[in-house]
N, C-alpha and C. Protein backbone atom coordinates (compact mmCIF):
# COMPACT_ATOMS: atom_id res chain seq x y z
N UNK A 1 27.01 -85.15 155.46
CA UNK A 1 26.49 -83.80 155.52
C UNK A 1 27.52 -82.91 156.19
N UNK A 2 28.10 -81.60 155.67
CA UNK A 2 28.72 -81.01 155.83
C UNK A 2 28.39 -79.65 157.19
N UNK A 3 28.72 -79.25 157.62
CA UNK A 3 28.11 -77.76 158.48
C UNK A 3 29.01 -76.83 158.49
N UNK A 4 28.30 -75.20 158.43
CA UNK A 4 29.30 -74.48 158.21
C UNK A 4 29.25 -73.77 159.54
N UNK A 5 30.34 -72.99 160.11
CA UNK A 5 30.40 -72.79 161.30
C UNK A 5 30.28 -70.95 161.00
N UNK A 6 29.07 -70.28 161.47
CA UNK A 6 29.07 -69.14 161.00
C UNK A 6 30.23 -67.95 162.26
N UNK A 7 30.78 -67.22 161.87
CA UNK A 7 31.65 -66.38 162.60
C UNK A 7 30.60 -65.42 163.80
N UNK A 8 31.26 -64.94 164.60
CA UNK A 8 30.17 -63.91 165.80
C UNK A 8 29.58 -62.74 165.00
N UNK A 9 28.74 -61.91 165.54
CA UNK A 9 28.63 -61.38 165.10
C UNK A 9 29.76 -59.85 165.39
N UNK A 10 30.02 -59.11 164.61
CA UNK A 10 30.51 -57.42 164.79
C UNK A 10 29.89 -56.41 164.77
N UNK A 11 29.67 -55.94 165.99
CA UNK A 11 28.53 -54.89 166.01
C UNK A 11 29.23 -53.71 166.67
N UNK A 12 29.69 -52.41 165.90
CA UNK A 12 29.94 -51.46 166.62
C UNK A 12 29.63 -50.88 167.76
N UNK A 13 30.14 -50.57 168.59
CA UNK A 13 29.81 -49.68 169.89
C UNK A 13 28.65 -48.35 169.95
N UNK A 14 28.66 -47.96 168.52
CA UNK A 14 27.99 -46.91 168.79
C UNK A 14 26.51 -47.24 167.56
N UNK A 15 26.72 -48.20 167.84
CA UNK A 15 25.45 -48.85 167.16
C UNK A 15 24.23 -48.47 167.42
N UNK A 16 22.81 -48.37 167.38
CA UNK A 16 21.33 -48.59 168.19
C UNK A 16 21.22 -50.01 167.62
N UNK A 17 20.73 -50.78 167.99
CA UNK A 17 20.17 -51.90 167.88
C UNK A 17 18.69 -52.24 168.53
N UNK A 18 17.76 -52.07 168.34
CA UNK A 18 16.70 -51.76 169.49
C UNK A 18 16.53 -53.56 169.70
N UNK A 19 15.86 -53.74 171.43
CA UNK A 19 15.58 -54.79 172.10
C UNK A 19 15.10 -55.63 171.28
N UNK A 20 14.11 -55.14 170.12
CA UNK A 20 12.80 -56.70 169.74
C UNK A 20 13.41 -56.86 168.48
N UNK A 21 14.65 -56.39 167.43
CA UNK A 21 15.15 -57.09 166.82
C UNK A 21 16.15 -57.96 166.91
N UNK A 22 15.97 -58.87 165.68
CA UNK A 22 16.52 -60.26 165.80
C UNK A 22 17.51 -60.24 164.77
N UNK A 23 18.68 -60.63 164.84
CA UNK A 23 20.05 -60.79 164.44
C UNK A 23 20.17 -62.06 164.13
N UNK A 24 20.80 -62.39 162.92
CA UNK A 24 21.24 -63.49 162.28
C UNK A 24 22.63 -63.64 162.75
N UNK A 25 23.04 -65.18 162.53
CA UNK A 25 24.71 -65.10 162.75
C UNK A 25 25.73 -64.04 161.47
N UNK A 26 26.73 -63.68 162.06
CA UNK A 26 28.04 -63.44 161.25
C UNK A 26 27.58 -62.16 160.78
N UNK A 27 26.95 -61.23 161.37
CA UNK A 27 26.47 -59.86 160.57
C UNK A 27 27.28 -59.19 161.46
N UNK A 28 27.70 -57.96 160.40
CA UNK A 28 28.64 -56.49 160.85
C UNK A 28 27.72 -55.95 160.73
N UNK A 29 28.20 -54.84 162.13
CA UNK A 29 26.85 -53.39 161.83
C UNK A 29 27.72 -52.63 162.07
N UNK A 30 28.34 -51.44 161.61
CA UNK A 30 28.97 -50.64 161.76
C UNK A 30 29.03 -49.35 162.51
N UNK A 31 29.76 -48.19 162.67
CA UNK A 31 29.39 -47.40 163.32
C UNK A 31 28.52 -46.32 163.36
N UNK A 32 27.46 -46.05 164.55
CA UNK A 32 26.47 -45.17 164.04
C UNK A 32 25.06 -45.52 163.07
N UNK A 33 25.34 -46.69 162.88
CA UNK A 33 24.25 -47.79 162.06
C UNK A 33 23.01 -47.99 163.16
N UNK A 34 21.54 -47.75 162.65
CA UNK A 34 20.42 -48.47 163.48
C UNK A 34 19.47 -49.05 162.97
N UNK A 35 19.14 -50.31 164.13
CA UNK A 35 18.08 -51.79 163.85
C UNK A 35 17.38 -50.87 164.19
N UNK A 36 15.96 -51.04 163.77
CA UNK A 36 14.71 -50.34 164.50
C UNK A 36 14.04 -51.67 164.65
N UNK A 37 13.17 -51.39 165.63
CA UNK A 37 11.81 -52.09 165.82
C UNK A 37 11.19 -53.12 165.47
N UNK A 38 11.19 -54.56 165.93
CA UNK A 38 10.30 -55.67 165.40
C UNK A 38 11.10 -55.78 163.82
N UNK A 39 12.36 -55.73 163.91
CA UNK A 39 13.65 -55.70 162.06
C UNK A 39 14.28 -57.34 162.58
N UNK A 40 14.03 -57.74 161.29
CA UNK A 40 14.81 -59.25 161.33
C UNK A 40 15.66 -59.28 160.23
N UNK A 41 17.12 -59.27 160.65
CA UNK A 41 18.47 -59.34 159.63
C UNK A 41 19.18 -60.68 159.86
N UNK A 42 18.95 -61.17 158.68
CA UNK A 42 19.40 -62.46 158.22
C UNK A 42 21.30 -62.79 158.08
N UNK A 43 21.36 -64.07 158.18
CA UNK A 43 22.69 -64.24 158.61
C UNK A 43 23.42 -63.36 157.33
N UNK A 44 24.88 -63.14 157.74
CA UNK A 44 25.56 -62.78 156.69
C UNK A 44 25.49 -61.48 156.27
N UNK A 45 24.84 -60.86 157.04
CA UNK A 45 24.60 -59.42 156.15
C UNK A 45 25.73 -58.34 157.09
N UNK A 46 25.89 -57.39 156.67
CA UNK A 46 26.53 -56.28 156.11
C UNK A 46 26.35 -55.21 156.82
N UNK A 47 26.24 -54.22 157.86
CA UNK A 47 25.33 -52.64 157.63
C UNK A 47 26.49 -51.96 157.70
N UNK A 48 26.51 -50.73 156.94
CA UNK A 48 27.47 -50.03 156.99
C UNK A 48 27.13 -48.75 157.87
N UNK A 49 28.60 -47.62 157.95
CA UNK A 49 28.01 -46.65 158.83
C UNK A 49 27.04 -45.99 158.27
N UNK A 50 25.65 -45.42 159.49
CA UNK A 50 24.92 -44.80 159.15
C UNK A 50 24.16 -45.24 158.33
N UNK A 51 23.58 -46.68 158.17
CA UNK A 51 22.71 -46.73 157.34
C UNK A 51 21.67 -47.44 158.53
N UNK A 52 20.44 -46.92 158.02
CA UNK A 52 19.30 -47.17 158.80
C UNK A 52 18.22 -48.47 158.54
N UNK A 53 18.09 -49.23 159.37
CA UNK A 53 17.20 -50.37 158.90
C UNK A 53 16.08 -50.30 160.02
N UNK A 54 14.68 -49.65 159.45
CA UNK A 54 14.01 -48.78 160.26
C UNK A 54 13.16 -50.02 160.52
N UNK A 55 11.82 -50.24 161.20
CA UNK A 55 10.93 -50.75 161.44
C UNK A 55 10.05 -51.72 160.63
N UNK A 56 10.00 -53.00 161.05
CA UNK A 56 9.00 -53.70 160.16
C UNK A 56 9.39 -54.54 159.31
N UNK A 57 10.83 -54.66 158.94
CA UNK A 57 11.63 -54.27 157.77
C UNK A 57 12.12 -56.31 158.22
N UNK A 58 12.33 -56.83 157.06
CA UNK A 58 12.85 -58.39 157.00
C UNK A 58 14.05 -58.18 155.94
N UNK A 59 15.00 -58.52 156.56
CA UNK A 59 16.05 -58.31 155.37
C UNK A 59 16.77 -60.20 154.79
N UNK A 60 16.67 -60.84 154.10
CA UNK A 60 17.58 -61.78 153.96
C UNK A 60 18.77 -62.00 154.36
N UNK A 61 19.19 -63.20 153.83
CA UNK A 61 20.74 -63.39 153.70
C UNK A 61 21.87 -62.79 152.98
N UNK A 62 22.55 -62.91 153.68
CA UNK A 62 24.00 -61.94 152.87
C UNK A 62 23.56 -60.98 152.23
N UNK A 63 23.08 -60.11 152.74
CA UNK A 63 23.11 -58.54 152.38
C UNK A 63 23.84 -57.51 152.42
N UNK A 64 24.12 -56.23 151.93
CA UNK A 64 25.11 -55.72 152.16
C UNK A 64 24.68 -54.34 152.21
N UNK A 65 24.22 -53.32 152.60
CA UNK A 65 23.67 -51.75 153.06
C UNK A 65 25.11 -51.03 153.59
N UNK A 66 25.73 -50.46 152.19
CA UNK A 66 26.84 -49.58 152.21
C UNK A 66 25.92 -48.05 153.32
N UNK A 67 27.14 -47.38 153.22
CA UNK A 67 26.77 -46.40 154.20
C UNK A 67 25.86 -45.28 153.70
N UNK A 68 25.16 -44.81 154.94
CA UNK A 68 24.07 -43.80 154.51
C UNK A 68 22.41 -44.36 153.82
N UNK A 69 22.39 -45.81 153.98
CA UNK A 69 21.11 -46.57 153.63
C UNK A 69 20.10 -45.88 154.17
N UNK A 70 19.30 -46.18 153.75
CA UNK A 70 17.73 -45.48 154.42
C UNK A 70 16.59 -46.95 154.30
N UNK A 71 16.25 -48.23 154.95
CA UNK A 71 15.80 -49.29 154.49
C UNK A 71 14.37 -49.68 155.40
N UNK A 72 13.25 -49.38 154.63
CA UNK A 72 12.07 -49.57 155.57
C UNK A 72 11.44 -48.07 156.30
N UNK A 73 11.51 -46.85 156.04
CA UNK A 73 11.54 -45.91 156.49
C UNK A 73 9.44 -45.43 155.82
N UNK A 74 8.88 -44.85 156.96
CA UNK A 74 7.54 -44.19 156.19
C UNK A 74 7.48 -44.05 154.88
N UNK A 75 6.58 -44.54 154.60
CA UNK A 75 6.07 -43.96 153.24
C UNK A 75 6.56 -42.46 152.73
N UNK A 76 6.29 -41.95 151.35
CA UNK A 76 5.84 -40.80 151.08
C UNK A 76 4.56 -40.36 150.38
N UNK A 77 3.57 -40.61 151.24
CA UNK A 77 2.57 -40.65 150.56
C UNK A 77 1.48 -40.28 152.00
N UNK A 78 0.57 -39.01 151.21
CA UNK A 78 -0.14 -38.31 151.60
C UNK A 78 -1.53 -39.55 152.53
N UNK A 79 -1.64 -40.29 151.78
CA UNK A 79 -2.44 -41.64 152.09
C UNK A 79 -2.12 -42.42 153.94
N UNK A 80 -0.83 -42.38 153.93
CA UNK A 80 -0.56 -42.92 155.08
C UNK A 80 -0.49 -42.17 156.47
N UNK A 81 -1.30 -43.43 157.43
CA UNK A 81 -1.66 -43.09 158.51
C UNK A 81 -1.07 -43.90 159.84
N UNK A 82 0.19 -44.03 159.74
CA UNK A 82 1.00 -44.87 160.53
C UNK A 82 0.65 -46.13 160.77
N UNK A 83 -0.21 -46.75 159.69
CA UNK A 83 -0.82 -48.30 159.25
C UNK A 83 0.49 -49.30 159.80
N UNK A 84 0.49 -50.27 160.63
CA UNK A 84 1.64 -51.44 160.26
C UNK A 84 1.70 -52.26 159.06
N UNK A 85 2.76 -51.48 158.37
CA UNK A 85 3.41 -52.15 157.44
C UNK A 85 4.92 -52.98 156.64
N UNK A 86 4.92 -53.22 156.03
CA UNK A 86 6.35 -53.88 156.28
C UNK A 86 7.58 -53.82 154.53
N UNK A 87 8.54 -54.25 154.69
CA UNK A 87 9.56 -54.14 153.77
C UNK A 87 10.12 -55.39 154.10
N UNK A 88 9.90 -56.00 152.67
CA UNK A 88 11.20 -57.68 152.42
C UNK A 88 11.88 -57.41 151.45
N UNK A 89 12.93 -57.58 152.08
CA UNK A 89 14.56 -57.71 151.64
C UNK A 89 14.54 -59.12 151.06
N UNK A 90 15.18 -59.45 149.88
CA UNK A 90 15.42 -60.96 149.83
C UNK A 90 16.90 -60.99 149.93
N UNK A 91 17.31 -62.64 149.93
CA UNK A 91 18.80 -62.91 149.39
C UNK A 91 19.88 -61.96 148.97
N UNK A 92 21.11 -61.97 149.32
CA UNK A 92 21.74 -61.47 148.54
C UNK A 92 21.78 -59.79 147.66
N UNK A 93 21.47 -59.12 148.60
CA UNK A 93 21.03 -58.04 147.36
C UNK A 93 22.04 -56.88 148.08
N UNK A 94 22.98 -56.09 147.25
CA UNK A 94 23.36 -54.82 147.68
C UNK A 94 22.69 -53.78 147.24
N UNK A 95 22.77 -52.74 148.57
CA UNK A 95 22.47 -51.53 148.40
C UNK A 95 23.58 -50.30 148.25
N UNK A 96 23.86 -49.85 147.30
CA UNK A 96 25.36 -48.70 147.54
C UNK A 96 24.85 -47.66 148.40
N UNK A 97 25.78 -46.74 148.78
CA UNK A 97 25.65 -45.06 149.46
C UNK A 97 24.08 -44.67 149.14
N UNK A 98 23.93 -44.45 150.01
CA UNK A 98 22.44 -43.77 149.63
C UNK A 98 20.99 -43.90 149.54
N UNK A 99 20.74 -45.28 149.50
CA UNK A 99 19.57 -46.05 148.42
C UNK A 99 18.72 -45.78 149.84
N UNK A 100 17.57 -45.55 149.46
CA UNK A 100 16.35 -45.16 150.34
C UNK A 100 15.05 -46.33 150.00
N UNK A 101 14.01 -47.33 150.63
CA UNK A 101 13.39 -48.00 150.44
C UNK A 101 12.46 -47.97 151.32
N UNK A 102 11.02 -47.53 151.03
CA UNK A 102 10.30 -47.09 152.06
C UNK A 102 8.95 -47.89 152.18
N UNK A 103 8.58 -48.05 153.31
CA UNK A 103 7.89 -49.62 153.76
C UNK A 103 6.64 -48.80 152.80
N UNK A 104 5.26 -50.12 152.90
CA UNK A 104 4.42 -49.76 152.40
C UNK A 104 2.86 -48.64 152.75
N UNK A 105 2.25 -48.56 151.87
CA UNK A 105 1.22 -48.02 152.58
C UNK A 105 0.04 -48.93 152.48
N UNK A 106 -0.65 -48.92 153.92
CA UNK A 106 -1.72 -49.82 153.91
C UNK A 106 -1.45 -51.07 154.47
N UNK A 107 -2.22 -51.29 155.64
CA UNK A 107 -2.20 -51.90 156.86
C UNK A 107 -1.73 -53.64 156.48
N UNK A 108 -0.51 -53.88 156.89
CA UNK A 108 -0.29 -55.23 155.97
C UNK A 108 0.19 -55.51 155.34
N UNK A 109 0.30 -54.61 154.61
CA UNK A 109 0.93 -54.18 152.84
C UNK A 109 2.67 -54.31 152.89
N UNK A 110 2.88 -54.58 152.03
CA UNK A 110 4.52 -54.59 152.04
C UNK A 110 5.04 -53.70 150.07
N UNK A 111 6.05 -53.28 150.73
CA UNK A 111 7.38 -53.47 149.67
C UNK A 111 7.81 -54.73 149.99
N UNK A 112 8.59 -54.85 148.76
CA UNK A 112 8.75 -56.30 148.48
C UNK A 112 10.21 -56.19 147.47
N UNK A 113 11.58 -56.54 147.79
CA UNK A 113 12.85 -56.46 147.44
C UNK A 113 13.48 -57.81 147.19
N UNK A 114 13.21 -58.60 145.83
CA UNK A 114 13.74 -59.92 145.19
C UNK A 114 14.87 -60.13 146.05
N UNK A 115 15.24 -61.52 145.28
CA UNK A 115 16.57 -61.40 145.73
C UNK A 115 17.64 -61.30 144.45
N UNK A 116 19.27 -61.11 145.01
CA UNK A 116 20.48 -60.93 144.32
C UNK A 116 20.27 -59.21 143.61
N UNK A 117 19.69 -58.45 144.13
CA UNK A 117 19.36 -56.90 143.94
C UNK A 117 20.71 -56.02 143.75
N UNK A 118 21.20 -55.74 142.94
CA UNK A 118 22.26 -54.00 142.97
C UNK A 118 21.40 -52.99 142.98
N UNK A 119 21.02 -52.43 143.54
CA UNK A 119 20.79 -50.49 143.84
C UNK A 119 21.56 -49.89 143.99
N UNK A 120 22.22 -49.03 142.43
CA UNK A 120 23.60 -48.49 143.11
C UNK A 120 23.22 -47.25 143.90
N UNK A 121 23.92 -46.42 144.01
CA UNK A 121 24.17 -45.35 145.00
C UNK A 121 23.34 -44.33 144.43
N UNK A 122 22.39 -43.50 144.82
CA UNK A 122 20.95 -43.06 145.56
C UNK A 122 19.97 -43.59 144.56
N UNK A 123 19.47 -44.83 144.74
CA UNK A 123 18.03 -44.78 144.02
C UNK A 123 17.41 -45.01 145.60
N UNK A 124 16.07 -45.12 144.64
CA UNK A 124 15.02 -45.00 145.60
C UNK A 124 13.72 -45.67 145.22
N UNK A 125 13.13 -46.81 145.98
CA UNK A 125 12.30 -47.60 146.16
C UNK A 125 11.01 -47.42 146.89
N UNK A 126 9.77 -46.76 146.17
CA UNK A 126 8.99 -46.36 146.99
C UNK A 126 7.48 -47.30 147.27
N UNK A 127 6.99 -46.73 148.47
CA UNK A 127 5.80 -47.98 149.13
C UNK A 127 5.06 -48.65 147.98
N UNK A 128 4.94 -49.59 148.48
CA UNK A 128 4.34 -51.00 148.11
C UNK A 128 4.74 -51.12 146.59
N UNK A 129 5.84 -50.79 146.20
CA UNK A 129 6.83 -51.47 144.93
C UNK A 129 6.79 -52.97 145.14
N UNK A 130 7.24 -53.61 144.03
CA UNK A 130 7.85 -54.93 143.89
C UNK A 130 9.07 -54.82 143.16
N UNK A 131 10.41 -55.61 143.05
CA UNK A 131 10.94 -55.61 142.58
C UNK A 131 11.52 -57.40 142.18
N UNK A 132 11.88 -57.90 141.25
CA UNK A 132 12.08 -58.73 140.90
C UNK A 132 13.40 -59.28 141.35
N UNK A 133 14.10 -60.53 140.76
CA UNK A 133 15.01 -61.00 141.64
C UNK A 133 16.32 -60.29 140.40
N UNK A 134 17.15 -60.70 140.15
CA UNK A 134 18.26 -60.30 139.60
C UNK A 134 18.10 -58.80 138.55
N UNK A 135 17.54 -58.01 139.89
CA UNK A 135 17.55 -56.69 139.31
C UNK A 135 18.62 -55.41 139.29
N UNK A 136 19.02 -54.74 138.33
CA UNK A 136 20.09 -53.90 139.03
C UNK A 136 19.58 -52.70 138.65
N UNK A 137 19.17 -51.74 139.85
CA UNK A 137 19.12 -50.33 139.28
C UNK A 137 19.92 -49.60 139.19
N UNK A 138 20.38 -48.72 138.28
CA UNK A 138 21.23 -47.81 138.36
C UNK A 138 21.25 -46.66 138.84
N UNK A 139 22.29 -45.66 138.91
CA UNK A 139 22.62 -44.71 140.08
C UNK A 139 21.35 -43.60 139.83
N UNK A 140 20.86 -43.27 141.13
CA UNK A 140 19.79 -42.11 140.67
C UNK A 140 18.60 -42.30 140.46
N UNK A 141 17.92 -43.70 139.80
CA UNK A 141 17.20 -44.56 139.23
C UNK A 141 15.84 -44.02 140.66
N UNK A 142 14.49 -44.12 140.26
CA UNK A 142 13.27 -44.25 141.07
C UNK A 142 12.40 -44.71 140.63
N UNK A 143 12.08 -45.45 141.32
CA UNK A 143 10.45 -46.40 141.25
C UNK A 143 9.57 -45.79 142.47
N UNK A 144 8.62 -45.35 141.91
CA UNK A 144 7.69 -44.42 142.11
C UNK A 144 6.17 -45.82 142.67
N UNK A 145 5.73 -45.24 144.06
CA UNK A 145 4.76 -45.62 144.47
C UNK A 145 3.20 -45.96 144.01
């Protein structure tokens, strides 16, 4: 049996990282990038500057959130009442410049993000979506709540 020895992690200086999230090995977070709240980022992943991985939010392995992400952020929907809810990230999935993914509505409830995902640069993923595993949206692209 083989073992792989994962690298430290790189976390910019001007990072937020808040206290109750949990960090996987070998992840970059870049500058100006923030963990929010009760966020679990899986080994291997990625954040670029300024992209946000807000509250609630489970991201997989080897992920990659180019800059300006928006991942796990309120609903848009008239319905929601600051319910705890959540956003899964699976495996493998990039997000380009832009891509916005917003947790669910309804106490419990999740968005839900396959794995091996492309979202290129600004789509947008709205509450309690599903998305399948080897999906690629293209630029601009929305899935509507």
């Amino acid at each position: 049996m083989c073992s792989v020895e994962m690298p430290e992690n790189k976390i910019h200086e001007t990072a937020i990282i808040h206290p109750t999230a949990v960090l996987g090995k070998g992840i970059e977070v870049g500058p100006y990038a923030i963990i929010d709240e009760e966020t679990v980022i899986g080994d291997g992943c990625k954040i670029g500057p300024h992209a946000v991985i807000h509250k609630y939010t489970t991201v997989g392995k080897n992920c990659i959130f180019f800059p300006g992400c928006s991942i796990g952020a309120d609903p848009q929907d008239l319905k929601f009442e600051n319910e705890k809810s959540y956003t899964i990230i699976g495996d493998g999935c990039t997000f380009r410049e832009c891509c916005t993914v917003n947790r669910a509505t309804g106490e419990g409830n999740e968005t839900r993000i396959g794995n091996n995902i492309l979202m290129m640069a600004y789509t947008h993923v709205a509450h309690n979506c599903i998305v399948g595993n080897n999906v690629i949206m293209s630029n601009v692209a929305t899935l509507a709540g």
